[in-house]
PDB file of N, CA and C in Angstrom:
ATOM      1  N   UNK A   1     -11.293   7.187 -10.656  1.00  0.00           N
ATOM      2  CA  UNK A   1     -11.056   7.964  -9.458  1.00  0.00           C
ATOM      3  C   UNK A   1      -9.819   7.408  -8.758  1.00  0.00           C
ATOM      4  N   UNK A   2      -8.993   8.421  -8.173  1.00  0.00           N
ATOM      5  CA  UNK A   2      -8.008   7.966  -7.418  1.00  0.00           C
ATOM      6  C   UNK A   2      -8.135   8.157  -5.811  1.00  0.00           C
ATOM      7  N   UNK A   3      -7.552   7.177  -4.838  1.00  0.00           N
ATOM      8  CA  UNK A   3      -7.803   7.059  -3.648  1.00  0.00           C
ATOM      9  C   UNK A   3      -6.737   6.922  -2.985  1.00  0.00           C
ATOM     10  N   UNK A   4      -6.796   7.577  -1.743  1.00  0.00           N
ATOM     11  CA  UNK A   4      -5.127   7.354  -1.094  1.00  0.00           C
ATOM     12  C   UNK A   4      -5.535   6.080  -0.298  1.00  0.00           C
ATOM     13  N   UNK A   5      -4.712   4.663   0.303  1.00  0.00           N
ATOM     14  CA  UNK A   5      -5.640   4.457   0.989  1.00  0.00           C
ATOM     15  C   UNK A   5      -4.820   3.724   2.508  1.00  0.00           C
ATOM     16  N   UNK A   6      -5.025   4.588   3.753  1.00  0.00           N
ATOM     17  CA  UNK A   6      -4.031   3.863   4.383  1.00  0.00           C
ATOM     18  C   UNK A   6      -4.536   2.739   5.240  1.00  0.00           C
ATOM     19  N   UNK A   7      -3.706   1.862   5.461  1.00  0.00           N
ATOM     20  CA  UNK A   7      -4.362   0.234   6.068  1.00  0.00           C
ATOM     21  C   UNK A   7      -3.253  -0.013   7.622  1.00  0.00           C
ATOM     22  N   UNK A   8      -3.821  -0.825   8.311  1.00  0.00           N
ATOM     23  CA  UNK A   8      -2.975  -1.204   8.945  1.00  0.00           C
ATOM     24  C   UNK A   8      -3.261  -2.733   9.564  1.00  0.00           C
ATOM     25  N   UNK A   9      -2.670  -3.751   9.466  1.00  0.00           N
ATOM     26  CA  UNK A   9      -2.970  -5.447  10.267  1.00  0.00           C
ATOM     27  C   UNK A   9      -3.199  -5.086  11.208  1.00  0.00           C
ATOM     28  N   UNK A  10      -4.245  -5.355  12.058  1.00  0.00           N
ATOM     29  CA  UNK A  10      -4.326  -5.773  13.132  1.00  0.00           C
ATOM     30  C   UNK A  10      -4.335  -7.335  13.347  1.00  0.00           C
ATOM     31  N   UNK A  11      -4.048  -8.180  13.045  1.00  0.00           N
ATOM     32  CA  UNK A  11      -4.021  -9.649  13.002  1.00  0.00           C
ATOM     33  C   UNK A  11      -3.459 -10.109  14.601  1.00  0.00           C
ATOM     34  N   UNK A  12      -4.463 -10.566  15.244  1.00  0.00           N
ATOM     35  CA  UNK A  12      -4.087 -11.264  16.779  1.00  0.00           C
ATOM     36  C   UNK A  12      -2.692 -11.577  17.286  1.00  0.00           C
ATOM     37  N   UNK A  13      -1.667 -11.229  18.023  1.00  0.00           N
ATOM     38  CA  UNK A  13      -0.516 -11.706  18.087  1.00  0.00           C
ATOM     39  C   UNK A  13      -0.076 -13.233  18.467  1.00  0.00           C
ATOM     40  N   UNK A  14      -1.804 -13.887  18.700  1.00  0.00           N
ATOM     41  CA  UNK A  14      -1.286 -15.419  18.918  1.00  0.00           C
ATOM     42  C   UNK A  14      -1.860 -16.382  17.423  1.00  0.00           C
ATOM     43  N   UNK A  15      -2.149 -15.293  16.206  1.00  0.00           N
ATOM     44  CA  UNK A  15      -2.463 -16.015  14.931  1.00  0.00           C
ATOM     45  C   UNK A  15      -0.918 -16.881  14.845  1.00  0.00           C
ATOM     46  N   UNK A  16      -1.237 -18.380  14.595  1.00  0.00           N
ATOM     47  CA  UNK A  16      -0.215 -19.349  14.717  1.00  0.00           C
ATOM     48  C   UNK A  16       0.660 -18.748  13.383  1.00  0.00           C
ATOM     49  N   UNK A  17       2.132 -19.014  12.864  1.00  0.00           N
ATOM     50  CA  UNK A  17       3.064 -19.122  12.163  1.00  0.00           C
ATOM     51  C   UNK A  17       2.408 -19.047  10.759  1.00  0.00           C
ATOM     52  N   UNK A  18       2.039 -20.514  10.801  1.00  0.00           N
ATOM     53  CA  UNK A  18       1.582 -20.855   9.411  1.00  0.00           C
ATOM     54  C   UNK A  18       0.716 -20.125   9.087  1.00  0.00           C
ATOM     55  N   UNK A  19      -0.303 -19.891   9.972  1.00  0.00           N
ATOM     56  CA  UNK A  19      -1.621 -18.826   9.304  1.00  0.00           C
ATOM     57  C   UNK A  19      -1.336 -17.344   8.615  1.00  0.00           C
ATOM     58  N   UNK A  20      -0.294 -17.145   9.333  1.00  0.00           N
ATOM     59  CA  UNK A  20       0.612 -16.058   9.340  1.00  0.00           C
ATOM     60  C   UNK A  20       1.140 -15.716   7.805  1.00  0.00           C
ATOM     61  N   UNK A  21       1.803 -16.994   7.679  1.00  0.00           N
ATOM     62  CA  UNK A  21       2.498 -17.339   6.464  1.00  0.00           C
ATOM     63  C   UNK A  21       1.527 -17.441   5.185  1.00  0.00           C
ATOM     64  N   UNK A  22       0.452 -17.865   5.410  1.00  0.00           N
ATOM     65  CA  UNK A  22      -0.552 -18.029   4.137  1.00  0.00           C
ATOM     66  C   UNK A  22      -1.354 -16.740   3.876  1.00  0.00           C
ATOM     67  N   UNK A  23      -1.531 -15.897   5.253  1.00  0.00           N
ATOM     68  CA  UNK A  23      -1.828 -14.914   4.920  1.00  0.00           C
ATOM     69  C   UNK A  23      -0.669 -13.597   3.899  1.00  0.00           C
ATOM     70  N   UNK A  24       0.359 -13.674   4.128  1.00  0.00           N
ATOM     71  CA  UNK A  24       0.946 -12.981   3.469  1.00  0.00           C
ATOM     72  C   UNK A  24       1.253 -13.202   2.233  1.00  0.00           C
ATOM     73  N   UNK A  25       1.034 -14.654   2.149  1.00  0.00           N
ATOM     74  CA  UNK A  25       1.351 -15.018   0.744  1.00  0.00           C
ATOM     75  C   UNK A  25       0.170 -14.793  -0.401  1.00  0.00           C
ATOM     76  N   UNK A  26      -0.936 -15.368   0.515  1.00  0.00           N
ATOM     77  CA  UNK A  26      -2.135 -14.733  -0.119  1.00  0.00           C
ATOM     78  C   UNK A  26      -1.817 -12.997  -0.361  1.00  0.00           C
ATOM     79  N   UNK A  27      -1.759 -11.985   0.464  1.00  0.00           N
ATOM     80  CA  UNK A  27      -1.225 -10.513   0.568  1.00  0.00           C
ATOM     81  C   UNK A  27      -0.906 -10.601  -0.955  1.00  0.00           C
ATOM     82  N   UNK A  28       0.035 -11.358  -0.865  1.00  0.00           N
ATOM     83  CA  UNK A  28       1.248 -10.664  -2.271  1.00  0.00           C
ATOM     84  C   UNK A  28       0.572 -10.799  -3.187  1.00  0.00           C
ATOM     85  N   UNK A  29      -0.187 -12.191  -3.458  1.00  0.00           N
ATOM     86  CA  UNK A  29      -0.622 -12.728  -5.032  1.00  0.00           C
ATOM     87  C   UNK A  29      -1.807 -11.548  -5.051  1.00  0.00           C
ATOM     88  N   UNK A  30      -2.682 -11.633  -4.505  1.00  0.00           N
ATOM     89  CA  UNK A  30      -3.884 -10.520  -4.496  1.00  0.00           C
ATOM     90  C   UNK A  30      -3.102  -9.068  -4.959  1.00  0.00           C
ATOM     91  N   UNK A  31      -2.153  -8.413  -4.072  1.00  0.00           N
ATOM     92  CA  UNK A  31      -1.553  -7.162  -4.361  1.00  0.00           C
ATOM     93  C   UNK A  31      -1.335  -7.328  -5.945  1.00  0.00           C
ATOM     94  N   UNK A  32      -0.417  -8.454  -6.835  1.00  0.00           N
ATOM     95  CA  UNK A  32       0.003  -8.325  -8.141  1.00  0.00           C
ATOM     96  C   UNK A  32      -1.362  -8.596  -8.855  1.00  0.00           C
ATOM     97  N   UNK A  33      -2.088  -9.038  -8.357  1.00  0.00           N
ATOM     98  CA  UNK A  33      -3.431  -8.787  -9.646  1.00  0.00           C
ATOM     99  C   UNK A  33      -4.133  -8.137  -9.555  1.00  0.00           C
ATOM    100  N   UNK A  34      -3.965  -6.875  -8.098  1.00  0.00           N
ATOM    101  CA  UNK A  34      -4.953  -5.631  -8.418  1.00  0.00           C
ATOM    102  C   UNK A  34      -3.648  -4.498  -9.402  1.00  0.00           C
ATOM    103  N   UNK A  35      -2.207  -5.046  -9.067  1.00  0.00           N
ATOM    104  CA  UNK A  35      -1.679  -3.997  -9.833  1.00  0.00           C
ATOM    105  C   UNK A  35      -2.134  -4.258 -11.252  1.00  0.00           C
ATOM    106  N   UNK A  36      -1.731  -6.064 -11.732  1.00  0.00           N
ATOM    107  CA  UNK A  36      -2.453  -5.961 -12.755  1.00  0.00           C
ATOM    108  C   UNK A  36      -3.245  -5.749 -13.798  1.00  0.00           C
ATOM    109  N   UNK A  37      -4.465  -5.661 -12.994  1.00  0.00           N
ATOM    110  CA  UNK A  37      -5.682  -5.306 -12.943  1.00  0.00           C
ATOM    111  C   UNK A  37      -5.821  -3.494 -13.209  1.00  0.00           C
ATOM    112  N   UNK A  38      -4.689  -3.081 -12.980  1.00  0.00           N
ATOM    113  CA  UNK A  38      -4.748  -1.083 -12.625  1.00  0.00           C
ATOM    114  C   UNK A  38      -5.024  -0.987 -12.051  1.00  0.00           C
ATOM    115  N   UNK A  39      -5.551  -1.624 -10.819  1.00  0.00           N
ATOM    116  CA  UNK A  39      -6.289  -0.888  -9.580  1.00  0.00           C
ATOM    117  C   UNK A  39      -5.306  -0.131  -8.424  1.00  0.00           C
ATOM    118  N   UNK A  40      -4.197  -1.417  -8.067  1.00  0.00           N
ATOM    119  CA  UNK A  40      -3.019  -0.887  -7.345  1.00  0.00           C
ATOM    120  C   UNK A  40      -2.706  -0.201  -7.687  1.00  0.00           C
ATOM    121  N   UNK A  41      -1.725   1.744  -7.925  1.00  0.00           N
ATOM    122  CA  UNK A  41      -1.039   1.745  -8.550  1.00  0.00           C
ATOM    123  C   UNK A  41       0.257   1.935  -8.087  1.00  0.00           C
ATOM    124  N   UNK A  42       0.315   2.648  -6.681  1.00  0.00           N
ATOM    125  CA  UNK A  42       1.556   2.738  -5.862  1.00  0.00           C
ATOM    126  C   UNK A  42       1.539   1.830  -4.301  1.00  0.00           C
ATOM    127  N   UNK A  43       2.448   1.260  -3.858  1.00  0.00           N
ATOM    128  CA  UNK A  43       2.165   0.843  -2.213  1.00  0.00           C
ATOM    129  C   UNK A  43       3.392   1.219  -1.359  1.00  0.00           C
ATOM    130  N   UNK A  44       3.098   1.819  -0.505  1.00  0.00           N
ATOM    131  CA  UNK A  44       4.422   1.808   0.400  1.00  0.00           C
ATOM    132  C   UNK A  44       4.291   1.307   2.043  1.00  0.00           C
ATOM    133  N   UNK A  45       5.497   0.891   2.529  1.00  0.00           N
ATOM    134  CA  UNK A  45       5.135   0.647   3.607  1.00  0.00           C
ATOM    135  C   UNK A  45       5.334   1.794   4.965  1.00  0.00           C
ATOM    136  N   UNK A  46       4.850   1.517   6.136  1.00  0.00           N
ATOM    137  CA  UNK A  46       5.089   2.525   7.011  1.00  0.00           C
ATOM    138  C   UNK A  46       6.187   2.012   8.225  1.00  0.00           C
ATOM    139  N   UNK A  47       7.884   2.693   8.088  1.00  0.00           N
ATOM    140  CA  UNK A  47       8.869   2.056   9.112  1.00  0.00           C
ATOM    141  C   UNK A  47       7.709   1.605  10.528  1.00  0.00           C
ATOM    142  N   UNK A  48       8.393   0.818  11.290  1.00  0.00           N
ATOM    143  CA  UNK A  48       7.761   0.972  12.292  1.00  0.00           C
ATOM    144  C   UNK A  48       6.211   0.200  12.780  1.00  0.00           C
ATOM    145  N   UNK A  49       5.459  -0.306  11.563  1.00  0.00           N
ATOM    146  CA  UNK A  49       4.162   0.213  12.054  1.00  0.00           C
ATOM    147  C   UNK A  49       4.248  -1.430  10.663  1.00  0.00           C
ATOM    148  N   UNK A  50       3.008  -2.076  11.158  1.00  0.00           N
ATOM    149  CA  UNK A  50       2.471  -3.230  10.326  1.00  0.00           C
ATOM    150  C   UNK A  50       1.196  -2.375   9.568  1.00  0.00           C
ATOM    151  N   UNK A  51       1.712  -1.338   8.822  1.00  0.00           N
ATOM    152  CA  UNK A  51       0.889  -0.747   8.124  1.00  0.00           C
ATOM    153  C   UNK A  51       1.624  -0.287   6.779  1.00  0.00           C
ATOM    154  N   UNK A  52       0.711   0.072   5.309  1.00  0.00           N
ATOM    155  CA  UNK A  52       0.784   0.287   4.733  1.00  0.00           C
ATOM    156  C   UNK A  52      -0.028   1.790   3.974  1.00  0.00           C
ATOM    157  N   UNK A  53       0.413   2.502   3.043  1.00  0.00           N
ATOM    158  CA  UNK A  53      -0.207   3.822   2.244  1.00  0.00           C
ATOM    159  C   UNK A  53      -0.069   3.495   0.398  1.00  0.00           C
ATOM    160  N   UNK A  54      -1.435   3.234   0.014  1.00  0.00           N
ATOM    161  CA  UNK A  54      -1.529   2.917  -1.204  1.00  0.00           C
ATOM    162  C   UNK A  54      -2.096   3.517  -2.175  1.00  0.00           C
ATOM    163  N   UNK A  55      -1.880   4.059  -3.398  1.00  0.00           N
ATOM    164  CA  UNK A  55      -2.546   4.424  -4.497  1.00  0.00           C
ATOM    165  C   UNK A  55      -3.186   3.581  -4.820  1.00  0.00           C
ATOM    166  N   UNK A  56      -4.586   3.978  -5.218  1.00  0.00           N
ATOM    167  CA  UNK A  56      -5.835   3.130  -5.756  1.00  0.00           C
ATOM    168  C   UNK A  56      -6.380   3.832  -6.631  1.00  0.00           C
ATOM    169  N   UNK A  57      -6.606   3.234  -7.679  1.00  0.00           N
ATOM    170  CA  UNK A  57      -7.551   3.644  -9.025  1.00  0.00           C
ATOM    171  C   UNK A  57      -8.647   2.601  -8.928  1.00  0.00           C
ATOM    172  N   UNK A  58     -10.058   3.873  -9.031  1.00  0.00           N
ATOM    173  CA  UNK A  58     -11.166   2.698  -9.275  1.00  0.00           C
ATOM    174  C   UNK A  58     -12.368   3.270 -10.000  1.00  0.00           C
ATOM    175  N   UNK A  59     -13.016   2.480 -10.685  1.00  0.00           N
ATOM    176  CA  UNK A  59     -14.246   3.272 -11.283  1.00  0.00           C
ATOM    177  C   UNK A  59     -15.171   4.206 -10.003  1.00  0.00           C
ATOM    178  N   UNK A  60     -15.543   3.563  -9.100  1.00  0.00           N
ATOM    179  CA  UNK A  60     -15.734   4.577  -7.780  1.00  0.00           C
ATOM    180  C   UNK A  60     -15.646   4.012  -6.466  1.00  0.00           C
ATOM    181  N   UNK A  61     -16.528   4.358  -5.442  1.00  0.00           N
ATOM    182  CA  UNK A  61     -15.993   3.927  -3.865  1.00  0.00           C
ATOM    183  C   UNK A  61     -16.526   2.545  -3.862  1.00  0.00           C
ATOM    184  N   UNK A  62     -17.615   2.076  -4.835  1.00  0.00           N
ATOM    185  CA  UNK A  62     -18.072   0.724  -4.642  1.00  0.00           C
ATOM    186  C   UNK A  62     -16.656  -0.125  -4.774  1.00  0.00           C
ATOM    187  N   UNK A  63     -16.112   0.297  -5.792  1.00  0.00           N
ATOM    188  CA  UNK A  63     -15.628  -0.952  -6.318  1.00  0.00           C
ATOM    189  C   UNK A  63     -13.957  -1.016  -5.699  1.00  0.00           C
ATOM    190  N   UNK A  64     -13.465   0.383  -5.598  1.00  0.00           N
ATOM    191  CA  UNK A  64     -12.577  -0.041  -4.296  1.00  0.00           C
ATOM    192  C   UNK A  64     -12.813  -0.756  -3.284  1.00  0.00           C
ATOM    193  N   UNK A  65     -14.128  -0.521  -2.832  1.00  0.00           N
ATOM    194  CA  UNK A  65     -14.287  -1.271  -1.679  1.00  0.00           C
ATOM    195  C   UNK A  65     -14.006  -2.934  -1.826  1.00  0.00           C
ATOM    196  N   UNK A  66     -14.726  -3.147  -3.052  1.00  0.00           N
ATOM    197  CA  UNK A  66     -14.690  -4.357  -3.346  1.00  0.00           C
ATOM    198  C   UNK A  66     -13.239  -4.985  -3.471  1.00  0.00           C
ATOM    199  N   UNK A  67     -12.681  -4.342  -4.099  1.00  0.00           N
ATOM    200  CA  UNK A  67     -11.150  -4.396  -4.249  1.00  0.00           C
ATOM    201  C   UNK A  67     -10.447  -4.784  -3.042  1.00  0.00           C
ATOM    202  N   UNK A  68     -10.287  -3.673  -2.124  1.00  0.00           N
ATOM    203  CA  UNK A  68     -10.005  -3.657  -0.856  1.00  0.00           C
ATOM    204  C   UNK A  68     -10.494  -5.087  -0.286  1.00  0.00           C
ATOM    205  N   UNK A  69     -11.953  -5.132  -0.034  1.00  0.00           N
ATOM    206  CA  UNK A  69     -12.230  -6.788   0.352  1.00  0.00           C
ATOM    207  C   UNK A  69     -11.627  -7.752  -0.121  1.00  0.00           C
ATOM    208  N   UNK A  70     -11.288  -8.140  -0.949  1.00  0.00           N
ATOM    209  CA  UNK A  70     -10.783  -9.273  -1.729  1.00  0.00           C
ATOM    210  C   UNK A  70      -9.526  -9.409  -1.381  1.00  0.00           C
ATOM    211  N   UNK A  71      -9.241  -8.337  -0.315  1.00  0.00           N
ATOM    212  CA  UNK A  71      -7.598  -8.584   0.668  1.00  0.00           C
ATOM    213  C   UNK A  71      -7.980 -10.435   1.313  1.00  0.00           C
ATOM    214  N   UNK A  72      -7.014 -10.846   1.095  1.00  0.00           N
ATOM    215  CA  UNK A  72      -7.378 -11.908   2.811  1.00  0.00           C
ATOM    216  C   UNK A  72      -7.069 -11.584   3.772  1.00  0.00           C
ATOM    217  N   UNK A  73      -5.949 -10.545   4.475  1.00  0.00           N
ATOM    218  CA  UNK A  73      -6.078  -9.793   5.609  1.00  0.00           C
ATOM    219  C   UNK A  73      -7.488  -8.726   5.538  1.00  0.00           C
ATOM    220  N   UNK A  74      -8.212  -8.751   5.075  1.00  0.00           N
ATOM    221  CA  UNK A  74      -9.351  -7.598   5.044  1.00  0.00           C
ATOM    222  C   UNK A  74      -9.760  -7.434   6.296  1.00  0.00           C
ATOM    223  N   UNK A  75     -10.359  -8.934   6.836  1.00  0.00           N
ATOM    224  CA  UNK A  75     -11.460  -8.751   7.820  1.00  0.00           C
ATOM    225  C   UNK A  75     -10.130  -8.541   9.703  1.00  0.00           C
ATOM    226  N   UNK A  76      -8.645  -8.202   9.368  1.00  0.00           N
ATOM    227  CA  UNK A  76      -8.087  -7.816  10.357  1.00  0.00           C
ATOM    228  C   UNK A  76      -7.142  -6.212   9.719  1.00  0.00           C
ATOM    229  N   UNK A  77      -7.933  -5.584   8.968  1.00  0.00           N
ATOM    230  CA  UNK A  77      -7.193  -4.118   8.572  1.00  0.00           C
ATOM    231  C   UNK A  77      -8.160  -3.392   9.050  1.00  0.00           C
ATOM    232  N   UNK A  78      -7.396  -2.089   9.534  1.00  0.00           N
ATOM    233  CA  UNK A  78      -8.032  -0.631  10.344  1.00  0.00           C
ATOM    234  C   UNK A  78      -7.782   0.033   8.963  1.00  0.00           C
ATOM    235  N   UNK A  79      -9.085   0.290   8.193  1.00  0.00           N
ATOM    236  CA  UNK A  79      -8.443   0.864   6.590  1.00  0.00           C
ATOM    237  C   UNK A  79      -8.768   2.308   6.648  1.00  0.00           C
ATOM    238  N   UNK A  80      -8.147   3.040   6.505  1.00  0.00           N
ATOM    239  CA  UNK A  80      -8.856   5.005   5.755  1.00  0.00           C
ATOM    240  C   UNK A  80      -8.439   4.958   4.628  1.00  0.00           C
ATOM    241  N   UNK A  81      -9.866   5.863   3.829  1.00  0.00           N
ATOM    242  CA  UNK A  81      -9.567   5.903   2.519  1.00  0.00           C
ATOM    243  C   UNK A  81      -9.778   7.404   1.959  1.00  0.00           C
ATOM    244  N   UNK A  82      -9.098   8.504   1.416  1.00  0.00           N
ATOM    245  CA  UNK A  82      -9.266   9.202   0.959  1.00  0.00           C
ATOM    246  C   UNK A  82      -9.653   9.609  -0.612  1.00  0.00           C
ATOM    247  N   UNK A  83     -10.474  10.256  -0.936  1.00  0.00           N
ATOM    248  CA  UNK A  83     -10.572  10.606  -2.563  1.00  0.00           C
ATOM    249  C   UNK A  83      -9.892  11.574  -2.650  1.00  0.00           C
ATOM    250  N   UNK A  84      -9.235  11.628  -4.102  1.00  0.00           N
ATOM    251  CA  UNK A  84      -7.804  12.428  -4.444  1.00  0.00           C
ATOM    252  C   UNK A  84      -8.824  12.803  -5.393  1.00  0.00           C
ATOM    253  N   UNK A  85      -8.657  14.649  -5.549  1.00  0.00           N
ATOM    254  CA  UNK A  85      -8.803  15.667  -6.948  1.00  0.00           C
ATOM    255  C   UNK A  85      -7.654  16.035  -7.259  1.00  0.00           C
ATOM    256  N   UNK A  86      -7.630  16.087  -8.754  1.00  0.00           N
ATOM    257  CA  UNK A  86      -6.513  16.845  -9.415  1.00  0.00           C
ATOM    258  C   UNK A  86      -6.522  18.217  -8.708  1.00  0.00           C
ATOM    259  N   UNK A  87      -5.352  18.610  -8.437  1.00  0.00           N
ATOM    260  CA  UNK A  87      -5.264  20.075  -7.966  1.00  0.00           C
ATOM    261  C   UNK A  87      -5.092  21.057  -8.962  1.00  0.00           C
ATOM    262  N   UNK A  88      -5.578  21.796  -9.447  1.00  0.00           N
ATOM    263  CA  UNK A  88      -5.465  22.662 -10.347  1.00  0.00           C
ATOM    264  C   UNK A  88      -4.137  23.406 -11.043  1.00  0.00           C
ATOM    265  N   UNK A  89      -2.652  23.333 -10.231  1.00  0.00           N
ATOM    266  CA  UNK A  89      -1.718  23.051 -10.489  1.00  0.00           C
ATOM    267  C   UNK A  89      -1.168  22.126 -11.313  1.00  0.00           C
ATOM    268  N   UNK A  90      -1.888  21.301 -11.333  1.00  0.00           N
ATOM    269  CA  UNK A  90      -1.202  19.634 -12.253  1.00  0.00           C
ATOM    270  C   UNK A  90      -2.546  19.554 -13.571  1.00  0.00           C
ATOM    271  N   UNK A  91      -2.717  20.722 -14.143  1.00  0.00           N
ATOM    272  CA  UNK A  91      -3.739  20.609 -15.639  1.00  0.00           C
ATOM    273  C   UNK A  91      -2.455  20.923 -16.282  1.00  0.00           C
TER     274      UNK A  91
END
């Protein structure tokens, strides 16, 4: 199944530097092993906005979810997730 899925940090504006810093770094390594993985398949960011819009492939909503958790920003993202159907145009 494919999922649109849009996120956004909310992360405290007095989270210190460094925390800051490990969180994103964590971000990245996690992002390359769900692409890895196939789960990622597109990410973009949003100008403006500490948010992101991502393609997700997953066997179903469990396991995105799970996916999704295994962010280390998880427990500070405002997430929506949509399920994508083929549109009958694209057979």
């Amino acid at each position: 199944m494919e999922f649109l899925v849009r996120t956004e940090n909310l992360l405290p504006p007095d989270t210190p530097d460094e925390t800051r810093e490990q969180l994103r770094t964590g971000e990245r390594e996690r992002a390359r092993q769900l692409r890895e993985a196939g789960i990622l398949k597109r990410l973009w960011r949003v100008p403006g906005r500490n948010a992101t819009v991502g393609l997700y492939e997953a066997d179903d909503p469990a396991a995105l979810h799970d996916a999704l958790a295994s962010l280390p920003m998880w427990k500070w993202m405002d997430v929506s997730v949509e399920t994508l159907a083929t549109h009958p145009q694209e057979k």
